[in-house]
Each structure stands twice: as structure tokens, then as C-alpha cells.
C-alpha atoms as a PDB file:
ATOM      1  CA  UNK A   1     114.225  81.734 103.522  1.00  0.00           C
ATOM      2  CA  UNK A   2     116.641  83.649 106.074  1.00  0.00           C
ATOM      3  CA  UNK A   3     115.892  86.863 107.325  1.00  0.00           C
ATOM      4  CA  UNK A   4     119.217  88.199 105.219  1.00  0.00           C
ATOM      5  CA  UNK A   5     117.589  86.979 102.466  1.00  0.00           C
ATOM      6  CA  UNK A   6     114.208  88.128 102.633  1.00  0.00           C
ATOM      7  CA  UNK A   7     116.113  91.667 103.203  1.00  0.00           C
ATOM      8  CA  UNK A   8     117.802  91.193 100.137  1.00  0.00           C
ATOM      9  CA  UNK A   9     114.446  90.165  98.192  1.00  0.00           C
ATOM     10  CA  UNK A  10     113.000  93.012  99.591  1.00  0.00           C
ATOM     11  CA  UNK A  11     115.931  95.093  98.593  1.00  0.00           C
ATOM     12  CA  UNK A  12     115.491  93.911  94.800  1.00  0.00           C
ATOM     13  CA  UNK A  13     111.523  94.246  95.043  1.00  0.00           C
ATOM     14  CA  UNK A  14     112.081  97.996  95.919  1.00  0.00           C
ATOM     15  CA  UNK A  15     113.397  99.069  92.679  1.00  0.00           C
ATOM     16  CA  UNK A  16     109.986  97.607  90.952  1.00  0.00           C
ATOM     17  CA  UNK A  17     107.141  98.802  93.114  1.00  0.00           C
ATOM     18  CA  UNK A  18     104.576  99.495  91.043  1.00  0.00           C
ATOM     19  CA  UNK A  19     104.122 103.414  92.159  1.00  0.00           C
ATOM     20  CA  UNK A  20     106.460 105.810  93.454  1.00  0.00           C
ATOM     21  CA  UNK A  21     105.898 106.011  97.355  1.00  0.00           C
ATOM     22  CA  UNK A  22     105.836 109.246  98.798  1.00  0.00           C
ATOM     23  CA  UNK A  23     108.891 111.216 100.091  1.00  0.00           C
ATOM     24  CA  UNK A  24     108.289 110.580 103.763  1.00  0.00           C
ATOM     25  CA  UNK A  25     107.323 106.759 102.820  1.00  0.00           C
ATOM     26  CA  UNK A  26     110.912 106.916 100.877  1.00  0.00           C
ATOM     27  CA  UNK A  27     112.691 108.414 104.181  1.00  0.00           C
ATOM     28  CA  UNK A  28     110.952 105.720 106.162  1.00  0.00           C
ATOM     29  CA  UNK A  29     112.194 103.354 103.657  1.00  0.00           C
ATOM     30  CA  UNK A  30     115.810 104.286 103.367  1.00  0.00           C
ATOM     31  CA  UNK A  31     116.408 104.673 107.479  1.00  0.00           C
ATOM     32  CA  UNK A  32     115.028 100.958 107.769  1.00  0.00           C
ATOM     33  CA  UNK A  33     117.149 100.092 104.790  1.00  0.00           C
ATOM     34  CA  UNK A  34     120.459 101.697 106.166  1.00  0.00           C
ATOM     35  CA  UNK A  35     119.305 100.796 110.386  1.00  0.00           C
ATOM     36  CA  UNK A  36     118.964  96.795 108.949  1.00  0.00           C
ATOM     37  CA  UNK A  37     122.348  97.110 106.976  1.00  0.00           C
ATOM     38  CA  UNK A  38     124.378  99.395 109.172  1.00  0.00           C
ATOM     39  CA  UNK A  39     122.732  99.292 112.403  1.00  0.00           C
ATOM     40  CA  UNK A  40     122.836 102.856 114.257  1.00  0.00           C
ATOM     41  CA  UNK A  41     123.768 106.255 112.202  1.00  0.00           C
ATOM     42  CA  UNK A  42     126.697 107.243 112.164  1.00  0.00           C
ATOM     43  CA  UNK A  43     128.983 110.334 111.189  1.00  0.00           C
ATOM     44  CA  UNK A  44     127.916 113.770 111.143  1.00  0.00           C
ATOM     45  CA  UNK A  45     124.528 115.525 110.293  1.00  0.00           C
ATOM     46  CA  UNK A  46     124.920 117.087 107.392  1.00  0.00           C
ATOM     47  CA  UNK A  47     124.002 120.852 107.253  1.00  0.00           C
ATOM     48  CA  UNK A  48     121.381 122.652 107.367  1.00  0.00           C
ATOM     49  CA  UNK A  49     121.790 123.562 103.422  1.00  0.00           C
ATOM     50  CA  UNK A  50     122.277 119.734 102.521  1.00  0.00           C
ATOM     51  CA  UNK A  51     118.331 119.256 102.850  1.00  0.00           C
ATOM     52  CA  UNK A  52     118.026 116.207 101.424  1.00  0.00           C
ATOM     53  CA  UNK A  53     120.757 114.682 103.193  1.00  0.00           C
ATOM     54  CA  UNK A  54     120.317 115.939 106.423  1.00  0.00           C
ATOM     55  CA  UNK A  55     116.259 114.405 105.972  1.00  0.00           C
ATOM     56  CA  UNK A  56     117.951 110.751 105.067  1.00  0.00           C
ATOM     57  CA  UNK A  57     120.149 111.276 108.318  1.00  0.00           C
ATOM     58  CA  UNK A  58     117.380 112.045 110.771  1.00  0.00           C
ATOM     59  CA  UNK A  59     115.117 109.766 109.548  1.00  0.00           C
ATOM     60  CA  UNK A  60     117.827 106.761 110.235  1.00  0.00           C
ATOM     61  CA  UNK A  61     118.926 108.636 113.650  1.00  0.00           C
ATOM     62  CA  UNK A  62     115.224 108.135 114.844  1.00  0.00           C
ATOM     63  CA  UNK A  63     115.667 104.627 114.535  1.00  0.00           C
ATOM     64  CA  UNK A  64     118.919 104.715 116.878  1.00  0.00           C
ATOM     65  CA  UNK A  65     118.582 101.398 119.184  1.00  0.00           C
ATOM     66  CA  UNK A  66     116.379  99.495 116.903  1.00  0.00           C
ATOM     67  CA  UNK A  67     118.455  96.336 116.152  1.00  0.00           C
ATOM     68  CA  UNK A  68     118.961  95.505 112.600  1.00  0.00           C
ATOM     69  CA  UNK A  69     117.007  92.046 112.708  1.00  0.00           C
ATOM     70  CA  UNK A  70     113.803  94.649 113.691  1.00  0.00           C
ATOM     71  CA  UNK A  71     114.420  96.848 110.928  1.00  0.00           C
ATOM     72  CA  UNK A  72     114.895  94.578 108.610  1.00  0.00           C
ATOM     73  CA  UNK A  73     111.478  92.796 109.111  1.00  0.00           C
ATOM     74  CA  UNK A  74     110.185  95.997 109.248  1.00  0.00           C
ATOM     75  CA  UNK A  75     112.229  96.616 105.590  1.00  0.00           C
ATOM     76  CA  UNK A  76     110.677  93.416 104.467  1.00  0.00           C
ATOM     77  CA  UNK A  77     107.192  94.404 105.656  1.00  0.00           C
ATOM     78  CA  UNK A  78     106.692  97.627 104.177  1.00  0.00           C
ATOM     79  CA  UNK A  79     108.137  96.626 100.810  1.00  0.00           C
ATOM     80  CA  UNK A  80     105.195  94.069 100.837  1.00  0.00           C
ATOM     81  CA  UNK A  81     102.631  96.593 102.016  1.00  0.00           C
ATOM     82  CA  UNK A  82     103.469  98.720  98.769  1.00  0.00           C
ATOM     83  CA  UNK A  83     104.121  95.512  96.280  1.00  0.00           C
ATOM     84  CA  UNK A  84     100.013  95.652  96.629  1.00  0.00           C
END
């Protein structure tokens, strides 16, 4: 199976884990979802009243130079880490 592919498995498998992760798991989890889809962040921050947002935002701006190849395996790897 291609790397796309596994992404996209791991995509699918994210919407049945079998708890709801924590919200700086979740953070984690969407930046390595939007670095491996998108690659680097891009727009504005959001601000500072748009909390949630502007969380999502940074957490995918730390991963700025990570290629999205890397943060999709490590999309795919901590979707299997919480699959159990």
C-alpha cells in the first residue's frame, strides 16, 4: 500500500478510534493531518479571540519544514498508536 494511501486509511480510521483523544493529542493530530495534506501553514493567525483556531494554526506552524511524506507517516503512526 502507498504512503497516500495509508494516509487516507489513516484518515478514515480517525473518525472510529475507539476513545476520544485528548485536545492536545487532537491538535497534534490535525497539524500532521493538514502539514501531510498541505505541506507548510499558510494564511494568517487568526486572533487572539479565535482560540480555537488560532490553537489549530500554531500547532500546524510548529511543524513548518517538516515535509509532507514525514508527517504523513507520522499521521499514519499515531492513528495506529490510538486504534489500540
Amino acid at each position: 500500500m502507498s504512503l497516500q494511501e495509508q494516509f487516507d486509511q489513516a484518515m478514515a480510521d480517525s473518525k472510529n478510534l475507539p476513545e476520544r483523544p485528548d485536545n492536545m493529542t487532537l491538535l497534534k493530530i490535525y497539524a500532521l493531518f493538514k502539514q501531510g495534506s498541505s505541506g507548510d501553514a499558510t494564511g494568517e493567525r487568526p486572533g487572539m479571540t479565535d482560540f480555537v483556531n488560532r490553537a489549530k494554526f500554531d500547532a500546524w506552524a510548529a511543524l513548518k519544514g517538516t515535509s509532507q511524506e514525514d508527517a504523513q507517516q507520522q499521521y499514519i503512526d499515531l492513528i495506529a498508536d490510538l486504534k489500540g
